[in-house]
Protein backbone atom coordinates (compact mmCIF):
# COMPACT_ATOMS: atom_id res chain seq x y z
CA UNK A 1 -6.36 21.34 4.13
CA UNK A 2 -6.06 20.41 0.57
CA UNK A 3 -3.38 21.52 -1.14
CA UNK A 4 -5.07 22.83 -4.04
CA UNK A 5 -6.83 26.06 -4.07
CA UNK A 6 -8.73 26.15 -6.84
CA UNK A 7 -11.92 27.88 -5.60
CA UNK A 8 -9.87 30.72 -3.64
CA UNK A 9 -12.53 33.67 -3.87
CA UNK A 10 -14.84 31.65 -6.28
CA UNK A 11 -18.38 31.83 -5.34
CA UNK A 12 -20.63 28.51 -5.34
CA UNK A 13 -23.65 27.42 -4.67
CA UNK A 14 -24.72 24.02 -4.25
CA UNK A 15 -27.79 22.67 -4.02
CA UNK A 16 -28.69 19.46 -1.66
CA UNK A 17 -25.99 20.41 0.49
CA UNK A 18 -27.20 19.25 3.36
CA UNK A 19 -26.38 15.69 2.84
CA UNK A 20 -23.90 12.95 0.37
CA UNK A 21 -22.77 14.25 -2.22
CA UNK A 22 -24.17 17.94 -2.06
CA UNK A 23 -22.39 17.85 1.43
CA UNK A 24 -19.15 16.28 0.00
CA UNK A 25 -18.88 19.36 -2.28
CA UNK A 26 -19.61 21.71 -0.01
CA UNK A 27 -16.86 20.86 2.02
CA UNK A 28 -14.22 19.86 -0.89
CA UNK A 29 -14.95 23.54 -2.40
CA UNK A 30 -14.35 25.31 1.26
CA UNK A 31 -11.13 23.08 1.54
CA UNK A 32 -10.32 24.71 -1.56
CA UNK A 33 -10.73 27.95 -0.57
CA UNK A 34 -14.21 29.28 -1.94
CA UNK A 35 -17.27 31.13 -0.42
CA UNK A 36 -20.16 28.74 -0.58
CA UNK A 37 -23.91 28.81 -0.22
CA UNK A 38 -25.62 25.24 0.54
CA UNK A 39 -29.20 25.21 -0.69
CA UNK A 40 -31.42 22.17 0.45
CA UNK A 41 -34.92 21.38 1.84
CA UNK A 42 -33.26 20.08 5.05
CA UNK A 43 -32.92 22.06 7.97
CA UNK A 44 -31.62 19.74 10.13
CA UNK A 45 -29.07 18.63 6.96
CA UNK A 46 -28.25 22.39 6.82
CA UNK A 47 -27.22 22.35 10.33
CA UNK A 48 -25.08 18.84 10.45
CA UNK A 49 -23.21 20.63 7.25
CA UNK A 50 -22.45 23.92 9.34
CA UNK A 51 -21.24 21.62 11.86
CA UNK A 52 -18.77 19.80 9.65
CA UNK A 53 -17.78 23.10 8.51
CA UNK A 54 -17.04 25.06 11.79
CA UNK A 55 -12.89 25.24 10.49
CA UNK A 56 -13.99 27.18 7.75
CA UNK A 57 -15.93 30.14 9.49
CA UNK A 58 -18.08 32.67 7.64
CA UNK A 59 -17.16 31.30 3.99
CA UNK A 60 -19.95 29.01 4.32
CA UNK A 61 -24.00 30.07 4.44
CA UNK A 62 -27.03 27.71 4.25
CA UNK A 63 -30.19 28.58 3.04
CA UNK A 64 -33.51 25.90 2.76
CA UNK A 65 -34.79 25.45 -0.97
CA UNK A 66 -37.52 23.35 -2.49
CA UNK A 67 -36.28 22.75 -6.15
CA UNK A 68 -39.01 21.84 -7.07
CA UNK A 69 -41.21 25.18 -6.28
CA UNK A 70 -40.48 28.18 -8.88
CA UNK A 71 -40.97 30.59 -6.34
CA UNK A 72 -38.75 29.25 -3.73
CA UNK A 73 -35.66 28.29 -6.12
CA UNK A 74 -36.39 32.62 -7.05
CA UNK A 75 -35.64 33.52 -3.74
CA UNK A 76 -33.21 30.89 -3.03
CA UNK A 77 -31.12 32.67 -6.18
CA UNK A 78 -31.79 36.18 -4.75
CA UNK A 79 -30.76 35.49 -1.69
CA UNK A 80 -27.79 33.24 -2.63
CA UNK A 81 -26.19 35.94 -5.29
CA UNK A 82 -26.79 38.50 -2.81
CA UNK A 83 -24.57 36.83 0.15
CA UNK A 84 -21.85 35.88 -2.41
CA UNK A 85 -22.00 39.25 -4.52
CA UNK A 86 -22.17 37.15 -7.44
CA UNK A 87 -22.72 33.61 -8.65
CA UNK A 88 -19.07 31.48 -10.79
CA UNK A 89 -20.08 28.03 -10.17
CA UNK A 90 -23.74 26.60 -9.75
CA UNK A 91 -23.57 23.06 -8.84
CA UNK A 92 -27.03 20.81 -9.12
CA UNK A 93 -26.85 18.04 -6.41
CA UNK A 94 -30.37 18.03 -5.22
CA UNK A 95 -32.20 14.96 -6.44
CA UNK A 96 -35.00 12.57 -5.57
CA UNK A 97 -35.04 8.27 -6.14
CA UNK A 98 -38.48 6.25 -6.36
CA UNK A 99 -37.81 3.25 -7.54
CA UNK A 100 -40.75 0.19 -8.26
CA UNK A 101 -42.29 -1.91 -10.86
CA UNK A 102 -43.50 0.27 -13.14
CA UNK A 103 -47.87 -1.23 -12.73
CA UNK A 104 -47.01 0.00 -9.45
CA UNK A 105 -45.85 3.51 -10.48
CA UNK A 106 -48.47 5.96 -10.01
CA UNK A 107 -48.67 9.35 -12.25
CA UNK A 108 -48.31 11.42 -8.95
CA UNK A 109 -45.23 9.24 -8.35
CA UNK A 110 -43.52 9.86 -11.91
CA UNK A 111 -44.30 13.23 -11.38
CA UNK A 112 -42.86 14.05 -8.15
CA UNK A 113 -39.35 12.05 -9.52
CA UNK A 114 -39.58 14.52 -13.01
CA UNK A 115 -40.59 17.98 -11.08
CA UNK A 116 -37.78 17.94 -8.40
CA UNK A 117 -34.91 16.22 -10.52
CA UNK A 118 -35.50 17.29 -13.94
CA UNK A 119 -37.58 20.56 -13.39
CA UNK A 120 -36.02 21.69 -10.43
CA UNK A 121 -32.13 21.56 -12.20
CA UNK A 122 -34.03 23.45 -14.92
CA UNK A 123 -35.30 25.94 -12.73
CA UNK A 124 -32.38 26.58 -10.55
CA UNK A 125 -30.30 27.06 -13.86
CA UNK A 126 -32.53 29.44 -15.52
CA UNK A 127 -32.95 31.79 -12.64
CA UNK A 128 -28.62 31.22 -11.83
CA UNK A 129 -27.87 32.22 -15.50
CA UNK A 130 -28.24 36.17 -15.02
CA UNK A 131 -25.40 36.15 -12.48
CA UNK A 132 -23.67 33.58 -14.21
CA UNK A 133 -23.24 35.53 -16.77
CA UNK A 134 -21.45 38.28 -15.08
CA UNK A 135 -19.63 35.32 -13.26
CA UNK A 136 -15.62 34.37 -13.50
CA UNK A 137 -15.10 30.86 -15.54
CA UNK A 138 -19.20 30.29 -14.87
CA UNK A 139 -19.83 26.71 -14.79
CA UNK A 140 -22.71 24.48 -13.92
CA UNK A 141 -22.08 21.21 -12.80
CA UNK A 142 -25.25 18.76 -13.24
CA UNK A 143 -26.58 15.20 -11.85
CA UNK A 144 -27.04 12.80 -14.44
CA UNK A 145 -26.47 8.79 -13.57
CA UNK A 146 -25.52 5.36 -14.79
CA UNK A 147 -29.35 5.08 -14.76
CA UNK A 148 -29.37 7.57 -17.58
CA UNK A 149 -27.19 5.49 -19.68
CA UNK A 150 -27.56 1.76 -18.94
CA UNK A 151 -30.62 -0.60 -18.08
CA UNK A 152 -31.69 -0.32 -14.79
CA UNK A 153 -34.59 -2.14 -13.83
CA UNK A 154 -37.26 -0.60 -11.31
CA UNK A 155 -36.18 2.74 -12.26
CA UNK A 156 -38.30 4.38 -15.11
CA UNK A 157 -39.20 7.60 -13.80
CA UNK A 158 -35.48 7.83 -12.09
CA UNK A 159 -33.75 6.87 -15.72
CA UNK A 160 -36.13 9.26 -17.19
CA UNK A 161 -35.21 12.09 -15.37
CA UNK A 162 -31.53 11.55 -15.65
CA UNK A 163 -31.66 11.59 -18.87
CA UNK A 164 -33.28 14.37 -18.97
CA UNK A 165 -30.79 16.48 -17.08
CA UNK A 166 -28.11 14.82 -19.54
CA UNK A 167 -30.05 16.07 -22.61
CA UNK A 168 -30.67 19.28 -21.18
CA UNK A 169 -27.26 19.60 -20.14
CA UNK A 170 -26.05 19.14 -23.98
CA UNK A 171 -28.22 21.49 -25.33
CA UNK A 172 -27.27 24.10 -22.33
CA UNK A 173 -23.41 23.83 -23.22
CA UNK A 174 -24.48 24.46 -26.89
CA UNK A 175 -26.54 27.31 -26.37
CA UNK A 176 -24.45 29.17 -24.25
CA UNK A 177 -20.84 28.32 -25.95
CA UNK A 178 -20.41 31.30 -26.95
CA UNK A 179 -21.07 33.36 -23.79
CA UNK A 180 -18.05 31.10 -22.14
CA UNK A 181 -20.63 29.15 -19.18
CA UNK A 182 -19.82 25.11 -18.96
CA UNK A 183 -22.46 22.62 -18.66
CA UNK A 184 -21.19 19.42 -17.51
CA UNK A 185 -22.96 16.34 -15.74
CA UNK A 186 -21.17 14.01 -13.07
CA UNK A 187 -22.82 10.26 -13.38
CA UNK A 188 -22.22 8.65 -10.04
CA UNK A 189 -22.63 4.51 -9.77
CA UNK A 190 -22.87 3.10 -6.17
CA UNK A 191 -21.88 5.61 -3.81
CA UNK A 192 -22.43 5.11 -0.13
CA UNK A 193 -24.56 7.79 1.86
CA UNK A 194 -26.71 7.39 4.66
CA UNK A 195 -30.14 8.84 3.55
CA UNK A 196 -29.52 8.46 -0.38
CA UNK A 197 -30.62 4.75 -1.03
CA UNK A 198 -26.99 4.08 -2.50
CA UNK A 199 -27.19 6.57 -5.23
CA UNK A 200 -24.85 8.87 -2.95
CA UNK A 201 -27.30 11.86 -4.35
CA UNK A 202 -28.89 14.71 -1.86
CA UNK A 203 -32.61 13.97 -2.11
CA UNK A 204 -35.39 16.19 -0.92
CA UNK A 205 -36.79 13.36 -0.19
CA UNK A 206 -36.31 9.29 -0.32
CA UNK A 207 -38.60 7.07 -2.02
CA UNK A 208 -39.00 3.40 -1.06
CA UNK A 209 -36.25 0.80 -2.09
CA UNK A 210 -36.28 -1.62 -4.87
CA UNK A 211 -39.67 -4.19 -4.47
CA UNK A 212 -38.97 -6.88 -2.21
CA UNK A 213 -39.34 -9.38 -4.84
CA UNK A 214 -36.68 -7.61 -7.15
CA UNK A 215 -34.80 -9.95 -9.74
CA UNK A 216 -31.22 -8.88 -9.13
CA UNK A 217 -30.54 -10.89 -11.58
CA UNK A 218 -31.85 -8.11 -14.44
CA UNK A 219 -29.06 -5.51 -13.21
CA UNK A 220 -26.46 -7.81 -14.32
CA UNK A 221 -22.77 -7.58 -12.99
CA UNK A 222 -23.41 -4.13 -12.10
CA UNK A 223 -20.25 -3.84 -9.18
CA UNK A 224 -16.99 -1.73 -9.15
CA UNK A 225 -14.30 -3.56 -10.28
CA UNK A 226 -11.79 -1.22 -8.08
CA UNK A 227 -10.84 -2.35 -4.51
CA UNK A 228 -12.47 -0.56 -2.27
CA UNK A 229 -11.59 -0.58 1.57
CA UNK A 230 -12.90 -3.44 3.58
CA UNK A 231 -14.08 -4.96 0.39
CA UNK A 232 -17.12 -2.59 0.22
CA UNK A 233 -19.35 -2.48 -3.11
CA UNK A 234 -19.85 1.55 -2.19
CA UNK A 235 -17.63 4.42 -2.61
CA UNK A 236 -18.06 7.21 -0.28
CA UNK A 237 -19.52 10.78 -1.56
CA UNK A 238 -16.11 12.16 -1.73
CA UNK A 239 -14.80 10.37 -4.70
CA UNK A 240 -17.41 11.90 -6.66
CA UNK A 241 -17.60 15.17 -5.13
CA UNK A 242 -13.82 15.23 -6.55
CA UNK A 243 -15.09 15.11 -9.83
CA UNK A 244 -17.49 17.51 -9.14
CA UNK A 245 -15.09 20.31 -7.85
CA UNK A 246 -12.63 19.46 -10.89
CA UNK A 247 -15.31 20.69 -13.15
CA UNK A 248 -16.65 23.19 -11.73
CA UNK A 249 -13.30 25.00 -11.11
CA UNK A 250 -11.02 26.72 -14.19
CA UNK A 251 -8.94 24.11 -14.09
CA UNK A 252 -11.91 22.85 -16.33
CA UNK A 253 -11.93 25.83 -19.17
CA UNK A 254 -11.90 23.46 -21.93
CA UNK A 255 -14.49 20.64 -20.81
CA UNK A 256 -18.29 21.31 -21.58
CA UNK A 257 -21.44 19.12 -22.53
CA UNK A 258 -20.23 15.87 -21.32
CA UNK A 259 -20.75 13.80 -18.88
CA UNK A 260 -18.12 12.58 -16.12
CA UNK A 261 -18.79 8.57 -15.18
CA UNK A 262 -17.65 7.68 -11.13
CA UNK A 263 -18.65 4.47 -10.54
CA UNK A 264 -15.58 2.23 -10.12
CA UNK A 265 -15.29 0.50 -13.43
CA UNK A 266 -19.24 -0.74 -13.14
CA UNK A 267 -20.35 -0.44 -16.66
CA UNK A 268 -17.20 -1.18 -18.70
């Protein structure tokens, strides 16, 4: 158990939480002691995060979600505030990646990337923001990436959303200052999961990899300069899911509207 107990009868819910990162949280924030609801469009994700979470008993519920559907992210908050009897932190995991050449983007494929990562944060905030206004220390903790702030080739409708979210997320903090709710962004770098394409996000879905005939050459010296064990270039989902938990707990009163880099020294 980890020592700290930040989230002792703080109620979260995280979306994508059936896989990386969303997953990661889920379980960092019941290791902290918190009630939890795990939203995502995976059933079978659901039930592999219920398994890892058997210690923890009845502080954990799953519920499926598709972010990107108005309706559903409605009765995914209903439900959600009504198991928890409230709503303190909402966290935003759930994500998509298409990556390509951008002739070979279609519109239907640039949409799909901007209504589940940018929309669907959008949504899930808008409907979460009743309860989290009656929450304790309310904070939302978003999914931005090193896509949204550095040249990533093959990744135009990914970078676009991201930035996005971070945008969105600035304007957020700003507008609701004064009602005490936190909007910060986590921007992971290479993080090892095993349905996430290397982004370490929860997707809905994944899109296809980079084009065979990628120049790896445009990314640059894009690799953690920080050890990691067995000399691998990925960090697991937990080192950012640490990030995530600090600011999405008290701990955090005094951090809003900015983003949080993990990525192992990457883009120094």
């Amino acid at each position: 158990m980890n020592s700290q107990q930040r989230y002792t009868n703080r109620r979260v819910l995280v979306t994508g939480g059936g896989s990386g990162i969303g997953q990661a949280t889920v379980l960092r924030v019941l290791d902290e002691g918190g009630r939890v609801v795990a939203a995502d469009i995976s059933e079978s994700g659901l039930k592999d995060t219920l398994a890892k979470a058997d210690a923890y008993g009845d502080r954990l519920t799953t519920l499926i979600v598709d972010i990107g559907a108005e309706q559903s992210v409605r009765d995914a908050l209903t439900s959600a505030i009504a198991t928890l009897g409230g709503l303190d932190t909402l966290v935003n995991a759930a994500g998509i990646l298409r990556s390509g050449h951008l002739l070979q983007t279609t519109v239907a494929d640039f949409e799909q990337v901007i209504r589940i990562n940018l929309i669907g944060t959008f949504l899930m905030i808008r409907e979460a923001i009743p309860a989290l206004r009656r929450g304790v220390g309310p904070a939302v903790v978003n999914f931005s990436s090193t896509s949204a702030a550095f040249a990533h080739p093959y990744m135009c409708a990914y970078a676009a959303s991201k930035g996005g979210i971070q945008a969105m997320t600035h304007a957020l903090a700003m507008e609701f200052s004064k009602e005490g709710i936190r909007f910060n962004c986590v921007q992971p770098g290479s993080i090892s999961s095993g349905m996430t394409d290397g982004t370490g996000e929860s997707k809905q879905s994944v899109g296809p990899g980079l084009p065979a005939d990628a120049d790896f050459a445009l990314f640059g010296k894009v690799q953690p300069v920080l050890a990691q064990p067995g000399g691998a270039v990925f960090a697991k989902p937990d080192a950012v899911a640490a990030v995530v938990a600090m600011l999405g707990c008290p701990d955090a009163y005094f951090i809003t509207g900015t983003e949080v880099r993990v990525d192992g020294g990457s883009h120094m």
